[in-house]
Protein backbone atom coordinates (compact mmCIF):
# COMPACT_ATOMS: atom_id res chain seq x y z
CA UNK A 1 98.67 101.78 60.47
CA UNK A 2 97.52 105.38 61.75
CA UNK A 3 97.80 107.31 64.57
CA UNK A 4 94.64 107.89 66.79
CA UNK A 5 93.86 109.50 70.13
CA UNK A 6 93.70 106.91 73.02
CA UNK A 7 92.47 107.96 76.08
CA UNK A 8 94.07 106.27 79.46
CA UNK A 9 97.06 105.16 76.93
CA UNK A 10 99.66 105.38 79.87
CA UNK A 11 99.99 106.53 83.68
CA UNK A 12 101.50 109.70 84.58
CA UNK A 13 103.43 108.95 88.00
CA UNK A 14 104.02 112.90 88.02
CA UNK A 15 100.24 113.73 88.30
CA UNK A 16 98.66 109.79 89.45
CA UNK A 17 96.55 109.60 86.70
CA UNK A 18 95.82 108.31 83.08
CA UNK A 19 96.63 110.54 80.47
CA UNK A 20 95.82 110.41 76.92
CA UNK A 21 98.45 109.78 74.13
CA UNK A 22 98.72 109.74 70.40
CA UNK A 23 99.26 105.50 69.13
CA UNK A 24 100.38 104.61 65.80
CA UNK A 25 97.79 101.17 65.46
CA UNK A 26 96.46 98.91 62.73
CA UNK A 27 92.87 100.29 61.88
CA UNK A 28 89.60 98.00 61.48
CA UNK A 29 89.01 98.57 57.32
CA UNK A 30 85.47 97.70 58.39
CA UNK A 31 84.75 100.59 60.97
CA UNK A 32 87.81 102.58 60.30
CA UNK A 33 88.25 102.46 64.35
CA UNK A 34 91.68 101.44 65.56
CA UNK A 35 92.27 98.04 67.18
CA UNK A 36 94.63 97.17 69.92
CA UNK A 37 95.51 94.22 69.76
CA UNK A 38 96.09 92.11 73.28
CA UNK A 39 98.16 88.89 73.88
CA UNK A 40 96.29 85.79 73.50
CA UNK A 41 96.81 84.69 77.41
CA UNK A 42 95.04 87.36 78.94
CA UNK A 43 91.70 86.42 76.91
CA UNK A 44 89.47 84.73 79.28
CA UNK A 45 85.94 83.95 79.74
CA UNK A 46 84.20 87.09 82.28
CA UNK A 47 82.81 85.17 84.70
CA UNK A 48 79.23 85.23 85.22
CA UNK A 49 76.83 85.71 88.37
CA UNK A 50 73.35 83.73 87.83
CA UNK A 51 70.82 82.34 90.10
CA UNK A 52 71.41 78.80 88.84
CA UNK A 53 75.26 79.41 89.83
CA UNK A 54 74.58 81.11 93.44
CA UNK A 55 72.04 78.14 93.90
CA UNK A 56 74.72 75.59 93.65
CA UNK A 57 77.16 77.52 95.24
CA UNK A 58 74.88 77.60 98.09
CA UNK A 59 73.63 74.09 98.51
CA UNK A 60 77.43 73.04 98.04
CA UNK A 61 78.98 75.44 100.97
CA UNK A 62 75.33 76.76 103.17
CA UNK A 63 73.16 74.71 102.88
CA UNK A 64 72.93 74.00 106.70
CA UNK A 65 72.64 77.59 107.39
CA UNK A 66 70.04 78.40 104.41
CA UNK A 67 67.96 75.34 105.36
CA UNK A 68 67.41 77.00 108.45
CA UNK A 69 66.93 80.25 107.10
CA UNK A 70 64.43 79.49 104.28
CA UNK A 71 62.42 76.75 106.03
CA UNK A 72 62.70 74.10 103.16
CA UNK A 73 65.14 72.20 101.45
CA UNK A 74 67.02 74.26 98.74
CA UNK A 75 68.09 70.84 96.96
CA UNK A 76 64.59 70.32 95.50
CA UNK A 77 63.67 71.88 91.95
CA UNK A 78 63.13 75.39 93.00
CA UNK A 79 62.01 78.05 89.81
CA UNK A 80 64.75 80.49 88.30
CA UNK A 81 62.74 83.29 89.32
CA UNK A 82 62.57 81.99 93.37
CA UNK A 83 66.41 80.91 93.46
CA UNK A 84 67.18 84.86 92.31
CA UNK A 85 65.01 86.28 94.61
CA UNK A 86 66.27 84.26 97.93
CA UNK A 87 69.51 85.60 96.00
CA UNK A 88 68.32 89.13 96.62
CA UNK A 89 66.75 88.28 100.17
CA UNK A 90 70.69 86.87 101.09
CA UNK A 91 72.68 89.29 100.42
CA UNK A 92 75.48 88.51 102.67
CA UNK A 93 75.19 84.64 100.63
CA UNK A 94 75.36 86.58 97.54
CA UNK A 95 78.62 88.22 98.90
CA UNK A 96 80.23 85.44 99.22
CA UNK A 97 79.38 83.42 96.01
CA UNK A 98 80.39 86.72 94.31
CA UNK A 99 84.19 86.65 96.13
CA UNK A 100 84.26 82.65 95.61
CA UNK A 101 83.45 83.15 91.75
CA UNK A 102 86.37 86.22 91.70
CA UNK A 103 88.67 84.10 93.63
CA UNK A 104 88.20 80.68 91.22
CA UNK A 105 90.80 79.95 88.52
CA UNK A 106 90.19 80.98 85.20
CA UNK A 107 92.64 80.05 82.47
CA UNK A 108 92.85 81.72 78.96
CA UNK A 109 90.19 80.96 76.67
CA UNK A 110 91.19 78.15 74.07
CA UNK A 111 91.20 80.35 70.86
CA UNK A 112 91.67 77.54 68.50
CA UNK A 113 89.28 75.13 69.96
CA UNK A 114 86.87 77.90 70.23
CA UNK A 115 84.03 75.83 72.25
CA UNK A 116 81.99 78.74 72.67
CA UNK A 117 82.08 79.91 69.04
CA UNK A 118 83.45 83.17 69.68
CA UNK A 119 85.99 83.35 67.11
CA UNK A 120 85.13 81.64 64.13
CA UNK A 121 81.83 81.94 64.01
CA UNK A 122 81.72 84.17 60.90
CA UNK A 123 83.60 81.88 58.84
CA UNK A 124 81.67 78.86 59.75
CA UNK A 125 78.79 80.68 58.17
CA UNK A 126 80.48 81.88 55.60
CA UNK A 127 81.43 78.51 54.15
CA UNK A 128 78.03 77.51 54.54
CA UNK A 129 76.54 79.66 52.09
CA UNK A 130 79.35 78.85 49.87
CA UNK A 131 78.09 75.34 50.18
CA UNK A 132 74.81 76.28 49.18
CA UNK A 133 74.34 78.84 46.83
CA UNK A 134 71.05 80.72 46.07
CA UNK A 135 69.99 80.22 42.53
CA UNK A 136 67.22 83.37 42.22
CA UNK A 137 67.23 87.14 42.56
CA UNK A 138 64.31 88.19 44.36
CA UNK A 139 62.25 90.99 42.48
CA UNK A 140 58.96 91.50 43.85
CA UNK A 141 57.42 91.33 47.04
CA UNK A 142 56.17 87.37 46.91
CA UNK A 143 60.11 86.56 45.08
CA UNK A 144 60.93 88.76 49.15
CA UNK A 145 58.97 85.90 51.05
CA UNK A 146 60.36 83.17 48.33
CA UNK A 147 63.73 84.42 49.28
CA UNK A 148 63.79 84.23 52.71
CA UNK A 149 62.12 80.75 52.93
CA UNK A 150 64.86 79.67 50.98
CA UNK A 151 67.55 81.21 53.09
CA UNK A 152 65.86 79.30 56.26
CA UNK A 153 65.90 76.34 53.84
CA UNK A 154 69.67 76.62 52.75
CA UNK A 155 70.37 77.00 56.85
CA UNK A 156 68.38 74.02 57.55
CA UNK A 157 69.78 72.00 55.01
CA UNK A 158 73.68 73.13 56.16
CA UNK A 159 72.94 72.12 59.83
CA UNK A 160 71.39 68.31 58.17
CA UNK A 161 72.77 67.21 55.54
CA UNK A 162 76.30 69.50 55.33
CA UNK A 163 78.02 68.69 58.83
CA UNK A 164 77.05 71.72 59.48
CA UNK A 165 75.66 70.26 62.89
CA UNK A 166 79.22 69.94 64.11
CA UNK A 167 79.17 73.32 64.62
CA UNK A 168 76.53 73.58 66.80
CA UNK A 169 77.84 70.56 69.20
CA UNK A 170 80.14 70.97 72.43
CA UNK A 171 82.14 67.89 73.50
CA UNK A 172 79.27 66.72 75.29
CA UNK A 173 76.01 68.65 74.40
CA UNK A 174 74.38 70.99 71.97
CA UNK A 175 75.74 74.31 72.18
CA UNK A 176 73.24 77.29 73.74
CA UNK A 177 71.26 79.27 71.37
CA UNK A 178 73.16 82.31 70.74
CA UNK A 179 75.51 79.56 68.87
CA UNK A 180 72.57 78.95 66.82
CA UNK A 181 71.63 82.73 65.89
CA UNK A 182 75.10 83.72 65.14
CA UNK A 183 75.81 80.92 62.59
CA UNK A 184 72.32 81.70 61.11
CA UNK A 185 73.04 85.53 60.73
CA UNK A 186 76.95 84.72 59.39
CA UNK A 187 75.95 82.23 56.91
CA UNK A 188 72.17 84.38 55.16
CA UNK A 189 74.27 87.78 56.00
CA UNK A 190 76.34 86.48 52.52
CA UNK A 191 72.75 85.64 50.13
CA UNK A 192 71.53 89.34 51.39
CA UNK A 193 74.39 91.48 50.70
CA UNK A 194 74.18 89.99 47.15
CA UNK A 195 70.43 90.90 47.09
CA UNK A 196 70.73 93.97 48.51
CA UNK A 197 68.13 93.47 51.15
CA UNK A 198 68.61 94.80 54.76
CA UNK A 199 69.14 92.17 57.67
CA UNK A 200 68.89 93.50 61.46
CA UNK A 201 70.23 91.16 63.96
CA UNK A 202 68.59 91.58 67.66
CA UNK A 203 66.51 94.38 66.31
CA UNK A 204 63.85 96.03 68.75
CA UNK A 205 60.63 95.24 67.65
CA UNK A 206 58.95 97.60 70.76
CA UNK A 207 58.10 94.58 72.47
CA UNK A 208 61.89 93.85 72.70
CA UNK A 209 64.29 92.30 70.68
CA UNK A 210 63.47 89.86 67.86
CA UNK A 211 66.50 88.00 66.53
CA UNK A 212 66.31 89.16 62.86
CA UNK A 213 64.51 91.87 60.62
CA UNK A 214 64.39 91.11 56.85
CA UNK A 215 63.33 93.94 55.00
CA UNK A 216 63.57 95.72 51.23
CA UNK A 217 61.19 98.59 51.61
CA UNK A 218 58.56 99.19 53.92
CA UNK A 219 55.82 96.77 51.83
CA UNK A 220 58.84 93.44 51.86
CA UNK A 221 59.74 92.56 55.42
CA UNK A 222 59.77 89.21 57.61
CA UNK A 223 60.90 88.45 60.78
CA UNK A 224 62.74 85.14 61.88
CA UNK A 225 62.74 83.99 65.63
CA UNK A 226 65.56 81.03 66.20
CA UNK A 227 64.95 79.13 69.39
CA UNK A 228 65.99 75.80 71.16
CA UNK A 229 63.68 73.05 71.73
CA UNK A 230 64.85 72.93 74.92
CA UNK A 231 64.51 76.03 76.11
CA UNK A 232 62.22 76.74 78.65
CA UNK A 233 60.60 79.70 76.43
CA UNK A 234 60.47 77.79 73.32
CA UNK A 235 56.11 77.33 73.24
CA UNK A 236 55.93 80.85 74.37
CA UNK A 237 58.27 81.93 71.53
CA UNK A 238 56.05 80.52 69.19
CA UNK A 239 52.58 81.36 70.73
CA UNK A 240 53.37 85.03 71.74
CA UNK A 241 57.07 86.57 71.23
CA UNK A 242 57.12 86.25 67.45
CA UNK A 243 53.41 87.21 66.60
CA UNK A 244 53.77 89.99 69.49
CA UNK A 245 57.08 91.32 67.55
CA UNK A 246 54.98 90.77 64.24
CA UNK A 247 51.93 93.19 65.41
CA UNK A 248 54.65 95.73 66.73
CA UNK A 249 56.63 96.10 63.48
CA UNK A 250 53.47 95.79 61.19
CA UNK A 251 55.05 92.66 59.57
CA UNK A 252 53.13 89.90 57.81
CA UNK A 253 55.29 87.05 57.52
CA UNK A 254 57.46 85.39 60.29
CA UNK A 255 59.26 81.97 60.95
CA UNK A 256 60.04 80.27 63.91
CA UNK A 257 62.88 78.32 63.54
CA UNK A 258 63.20 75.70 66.27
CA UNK A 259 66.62 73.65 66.47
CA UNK A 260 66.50 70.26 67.72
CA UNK A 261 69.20 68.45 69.31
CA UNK A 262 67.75 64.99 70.83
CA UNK A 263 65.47 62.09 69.54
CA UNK A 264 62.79 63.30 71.92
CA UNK A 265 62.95 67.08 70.81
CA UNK A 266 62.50 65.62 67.15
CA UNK A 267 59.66 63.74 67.51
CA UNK A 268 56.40 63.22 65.49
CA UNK A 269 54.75 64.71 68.57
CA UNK A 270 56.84 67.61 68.70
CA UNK A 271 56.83 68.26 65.17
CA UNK A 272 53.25 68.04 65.15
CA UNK A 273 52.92 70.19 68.08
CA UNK A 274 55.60 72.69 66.62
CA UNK A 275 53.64 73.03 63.23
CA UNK A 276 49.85 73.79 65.31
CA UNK A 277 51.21 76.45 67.55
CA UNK A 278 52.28 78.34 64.46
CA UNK A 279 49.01 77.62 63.20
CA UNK A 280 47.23 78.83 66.29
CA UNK A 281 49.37 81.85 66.24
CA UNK A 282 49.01 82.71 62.94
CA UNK A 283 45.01 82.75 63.25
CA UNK A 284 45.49 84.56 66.90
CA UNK A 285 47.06 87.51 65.23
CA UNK A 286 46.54 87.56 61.54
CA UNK A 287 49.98 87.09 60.61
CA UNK A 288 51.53 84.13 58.57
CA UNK A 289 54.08 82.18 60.55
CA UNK A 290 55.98 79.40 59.95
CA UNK A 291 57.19 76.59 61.71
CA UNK A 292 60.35 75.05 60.72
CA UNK A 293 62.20 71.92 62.31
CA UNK A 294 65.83 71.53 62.00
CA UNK A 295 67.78 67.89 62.90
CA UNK A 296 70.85 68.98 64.91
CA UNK A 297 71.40 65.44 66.47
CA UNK A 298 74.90 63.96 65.77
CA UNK A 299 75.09 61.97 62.10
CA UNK A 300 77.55 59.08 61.25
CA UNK A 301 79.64 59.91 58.73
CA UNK A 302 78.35 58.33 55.07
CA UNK A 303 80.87 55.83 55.34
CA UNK A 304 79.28 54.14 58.51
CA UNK A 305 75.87 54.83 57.20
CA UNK A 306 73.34 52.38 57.18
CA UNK A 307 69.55 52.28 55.40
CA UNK A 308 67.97 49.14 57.11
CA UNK A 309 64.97 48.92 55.64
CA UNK A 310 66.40 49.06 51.76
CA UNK A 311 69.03 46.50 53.34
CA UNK A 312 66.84 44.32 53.92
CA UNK A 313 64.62 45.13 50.91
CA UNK A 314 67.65 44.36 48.47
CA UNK A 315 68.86 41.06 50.40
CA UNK A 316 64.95 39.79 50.17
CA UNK A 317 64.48 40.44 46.55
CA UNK A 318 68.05 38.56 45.78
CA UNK A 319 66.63 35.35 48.07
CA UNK A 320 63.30 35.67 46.37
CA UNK A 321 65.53 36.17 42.76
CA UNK A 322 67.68 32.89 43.64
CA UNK A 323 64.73 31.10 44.62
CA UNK A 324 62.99 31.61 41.26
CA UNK A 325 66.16 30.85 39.12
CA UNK A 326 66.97 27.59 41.08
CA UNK A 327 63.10 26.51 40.24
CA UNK A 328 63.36 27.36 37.07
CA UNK A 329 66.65 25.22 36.57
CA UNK A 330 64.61 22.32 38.17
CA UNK A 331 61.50 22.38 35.99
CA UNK A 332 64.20 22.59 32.68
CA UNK A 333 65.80 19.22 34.18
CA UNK A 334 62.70 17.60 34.58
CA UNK A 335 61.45 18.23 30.86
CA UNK A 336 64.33 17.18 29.16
C-alpha cells in the first residue's frame, strides 16, 4: 500500500465540487500506478450503439414509420455501411434507440464465467505455452523467422489438439476475434520474453493498426495478422491489409492466421483458396506471407473418439485373419 494523489476522490458540499485527496491504495507492481479496486456488482458490460443494433431496434418498434420514410423495406439485407447512414439521416430514430439502449437492464458482468474473456484471458494463454514449450533459442535472423513460425505453430497446435478451442467457444458460437488475438498475444507474449525479442500488439503500421509486430533489431521483424473466417474482411485481410502493413513497416515476412470455426470455413476449398491469396499477395508486393489454417470446431473428448476408417480396417483384417485360419484347419483335416 502507498499513498497517491487522486483527483475527484470526494465531494466538497462546502464548495459543490470534487476535490482532490491523498488515498492510502494497493499499487499495480507492474506499472507502479495505484488501483482502486470496485465491488464486483457494479462491473457491467458498457453498452454499445451500432448500426446492426439501431437496425433491429428499428424494424422491431418503426418500422411502419421508416417504411414510409425510406421508400423500401428495411427487413431485407441492407449493407452495414447503408443501415449507419439512414442512422445518421434519422436522427430523431437514433434518439430513441440511444434512450431505449440506456433505459434496458443490464446486470453485472459474470466474472467467473467470463463469456467474453475479459478476465482470464492472460492465464488461458499462459498455460498454453506451458503446454507447449519452445525447444530453440533463436540466434540469427533465419533462427527470427524459424521462431516465429513456431510460435504460430505452438498456437495452432493449443487451439487443435490441447482443448485449447474451448476457449475460443461461447455457449452457442465461436467467440469474436478480439478473443482470438488476445489468447494469441497472452500465450507467444511468454516464448518472447524468454527470447528477448520485442512483441507490439495493435501496433500502427501507417496504414493502421496490424495486430502484432515481431521484431529483434531493425534487419529481424515479422508481422502476424489473426482474422476470422467469417469475417466479412477476412479475403481483404489477406489480399491487401497485411501486405499493405508489410510495405509500410519495410517488413519481409508476414502470416495470416485465419481461425476457423465451422465445417464449411474448413474446407478443402477454403484452404485452398486461403493458401493462393497468400500466394497472390506475396508476388503482388514482394513480401513472403503465409497462410495458416487453424481447426477451432468443437472436438469430442478422446474418450468418445472414433477413427472409422482404421475401425473398419482392423475388424476386416481379423475377418480376413479368421477366414484364413478356419481354411487352414480344414485342409489339415482333410490330409490326415
Amino acid at each position: 500500500m502507498r499513498r497517491f494523489e487522486v483527483a475527484n476522490a470526494s465531494w466538497s458540499k462546502e464548495h459543490c465540487r470534487w476535490v482532490t485527496k491523498e488515498c492510502e491504495l494497493p499499487v499495480n507492481p507492474f506499472i507502479g500506478r495505484p488501483l482502486i479496486l470496485t465491488p464486483s456488482k457494479f462491473l457491467r458490460r458498457i453498452p454499445v450503439a451500432t448500426p446492426d443494433g439501431f437496425w433491429t431496434w428499428a424494424w422491431s418498434t418503426m418500422s411502419d414509420e421508416l417504411r414510409g420514410d425510406l421508400t423500401f423495406d428495411i427487413a431485407r439485407n441492407v449493407e452495414r455501411r447503408q443501415k449507419a447512414k439512414l442512422a445518421r439521416e434519422n436522427p430523431d430514430v437514433a434518439a430513441l434507440y440511444l434512450k431505449d439502449l440506456e433505459d434496458q437492464p443490464k446486470p453485472p458482468y459474470p466474472i467467473d464465467d467470463d463469456p467474453d474473456m475479459l478476465v482470464h484471458w492472460y492465464e488461458a494463454g499462459a498455460s498454453m505455452a506451458e503446454k507447449s514449450p519452445l525447444t530453440f533459442v533463436p540466434q540469427g535472423e533465419t533462427d527470427f523467422e524459424r521462431f516465429i513460425e513456431t510460435t504460430v505453430e505452438c498456437f495452432r497446435h493449443s487451439i487443435e489438439d490441447q482443448d485449447g478451442w474451448q476457449i475460443l467457444w461461447g455457449e452457442k458460437s465461436g467467440r469474436e476475434e478480439r478473443i482470438s488475438q488476445a489468447l494469441f498475444r497472452s500465450s507467444v507474449i511468454h516464448y518472447c520474453r524468454a527470447n528477448d525479442i520485442d512483441l507490439s500488439g495493435e501496433s500502427d503500421a501507417g496504414r493502421g493498426p496490424v495486430d502484432f509486430k515481431f521484431s529483434r533489431g531493425w534487419s529481424a521483424r515479422a508481422l502476424v495478422e489473426i482474422k476470422l473466417v467469417r469475417s466479412h474482411k477476412f479475403w481483404d485481410g489477406v489480399l491487401a491489409q497485411l501486405p499493405q502493413y508489410q510495405v509500410a513497416e519495410e517488413v519481409k515476412r508476414g502470416f495470416y492466421v485465419a481461425v476457423a470455426y465451422t465445417d464449411d470455413e474448413l474446407s478443402p476449398r477454403v484452404r485452398e483458396k486461403v493458401e493462393k491469396a497468400a500466394k497472390i499477395a506475396s508476388d503482388a508486393s514482394g513480401a513472403k506471407i503465409t497462410a495458416v489454417l487453424i481447426d477451432a470446431r468443437k472436438k469430442e473428448s478422446a474418450s468418445k473418439a472414433r477413427n472409422t476408417d482404421l475401425s473398419n480396417q482392423l475388424h476386416r483384417d481379423s475377418s480376413a485373419g479368421g477366414e484364413d485360419a478356419e481354411s487352414e484347419r480344414s485342409e489339415d483335416a482333410q490330409e490326415s
